[in-house]
Protein backbone atom coordinates (compact mmCIF):
# COMPACT_ATOMS: atom_id res chain seq x y z
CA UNK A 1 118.91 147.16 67.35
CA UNK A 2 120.00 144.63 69.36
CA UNK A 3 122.83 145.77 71.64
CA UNK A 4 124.05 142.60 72.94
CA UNK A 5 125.50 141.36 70.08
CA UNK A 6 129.07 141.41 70.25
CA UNK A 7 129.68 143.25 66.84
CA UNK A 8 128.01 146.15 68.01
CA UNK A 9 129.63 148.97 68.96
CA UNK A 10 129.38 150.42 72.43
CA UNK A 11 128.89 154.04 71.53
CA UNK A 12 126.67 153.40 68.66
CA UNK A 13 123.87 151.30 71.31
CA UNK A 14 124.37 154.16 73.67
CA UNK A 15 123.22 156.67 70.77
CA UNK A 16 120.04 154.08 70.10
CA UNK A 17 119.10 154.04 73.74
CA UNK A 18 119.32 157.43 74.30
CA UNK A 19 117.14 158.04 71.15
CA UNK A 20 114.63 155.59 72.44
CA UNK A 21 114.65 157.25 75.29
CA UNK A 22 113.69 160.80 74.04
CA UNK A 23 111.07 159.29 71.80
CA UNK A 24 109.41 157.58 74.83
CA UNK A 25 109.59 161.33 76.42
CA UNK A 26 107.86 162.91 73.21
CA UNK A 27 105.39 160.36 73.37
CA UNK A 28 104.44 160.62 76.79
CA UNK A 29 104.35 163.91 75.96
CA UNK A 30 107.07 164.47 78.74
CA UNK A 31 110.08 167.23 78.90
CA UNK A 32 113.29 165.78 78.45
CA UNK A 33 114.66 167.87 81.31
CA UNK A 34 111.53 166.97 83.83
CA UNK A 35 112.39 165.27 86.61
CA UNK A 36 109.96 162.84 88.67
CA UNK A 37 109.66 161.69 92.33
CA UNK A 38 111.50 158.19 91.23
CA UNK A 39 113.59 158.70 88.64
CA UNK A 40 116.51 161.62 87.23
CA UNK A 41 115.25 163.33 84.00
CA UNK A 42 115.46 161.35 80.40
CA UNK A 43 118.34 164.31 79.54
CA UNK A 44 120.19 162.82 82.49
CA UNK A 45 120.17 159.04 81.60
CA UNK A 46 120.69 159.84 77.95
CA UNK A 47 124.17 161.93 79.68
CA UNK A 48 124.92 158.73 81.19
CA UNK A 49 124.35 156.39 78.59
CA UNK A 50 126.94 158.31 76.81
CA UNK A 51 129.29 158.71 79.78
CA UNK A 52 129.39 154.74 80.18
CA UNK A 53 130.36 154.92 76.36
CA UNK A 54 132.81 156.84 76.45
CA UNK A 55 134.58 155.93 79.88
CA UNK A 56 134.84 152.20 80.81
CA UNK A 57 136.35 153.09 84.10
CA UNK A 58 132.51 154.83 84.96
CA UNK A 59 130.99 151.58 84.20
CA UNK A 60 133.23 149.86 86.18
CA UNK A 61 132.78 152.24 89.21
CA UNK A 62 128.95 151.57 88.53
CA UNK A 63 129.19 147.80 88.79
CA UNK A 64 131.60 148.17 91.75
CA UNK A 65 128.75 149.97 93.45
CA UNK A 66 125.92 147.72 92.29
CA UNK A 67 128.25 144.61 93.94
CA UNK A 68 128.42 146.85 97.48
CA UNK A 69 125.16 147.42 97.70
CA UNK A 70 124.13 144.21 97.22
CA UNK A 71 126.81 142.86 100.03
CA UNK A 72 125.71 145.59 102.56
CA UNK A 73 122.03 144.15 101.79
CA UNK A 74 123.01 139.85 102.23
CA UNK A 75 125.27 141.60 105.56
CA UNK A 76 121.94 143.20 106.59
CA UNK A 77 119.44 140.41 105.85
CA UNK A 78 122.04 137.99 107.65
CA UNK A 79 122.46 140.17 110.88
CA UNK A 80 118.34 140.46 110.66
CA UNK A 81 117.85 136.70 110.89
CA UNK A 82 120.46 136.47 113.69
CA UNK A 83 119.15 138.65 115.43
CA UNK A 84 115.51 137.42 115.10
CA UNK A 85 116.59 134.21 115.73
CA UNK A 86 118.26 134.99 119.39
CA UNK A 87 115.21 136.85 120.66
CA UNK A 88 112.57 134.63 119.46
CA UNK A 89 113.89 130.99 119.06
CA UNK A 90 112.14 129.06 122.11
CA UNK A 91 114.69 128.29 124.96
């Protein structure tokens, strides 16, 4: 299924992913509750998934966050060069 087609519904891809995702889990022959160094177990994406179905505001918050990180990162890189530039551009 391909979920960006506009005719699909919202809930009905989350369901898909979230099934994908357990079947990668059985495959790898990894619990669904396990939890790894990098990432939050499959049972907590697949809660996810289905909380950004159900709640547009959540995926909203989620981009909102996505755009501020981003910002505080071009900010960072930006006061980086400036300062790298003021100690080490020849006089």
């Amino acid at each position: 299924m391909l979920c960006y087609d506009i005719d699909i519904e919202l809930k009905e891809c989350a369901a898909d992913r979230s099934f994908q995702l357990e079947r990668i889990a059985m495959l790898n022959g990894i619990p669904v509750e396990a939890r790894s160094w990098r990432h939050s177990s499959i049972a907590n994406r697949m809660r996810l998934l289905d909380k950004y179905a159900r709640d547009p505001g959540a995926t909203r918050r989620l981009e909102l966050s996505v755009i501020a990180i981003k910002i505080f990162l071009i900010i960072g890189t930006i006061a980086g060069l400036t300062i790298g530039l003021w100690l080490y551009w020849p006089k």
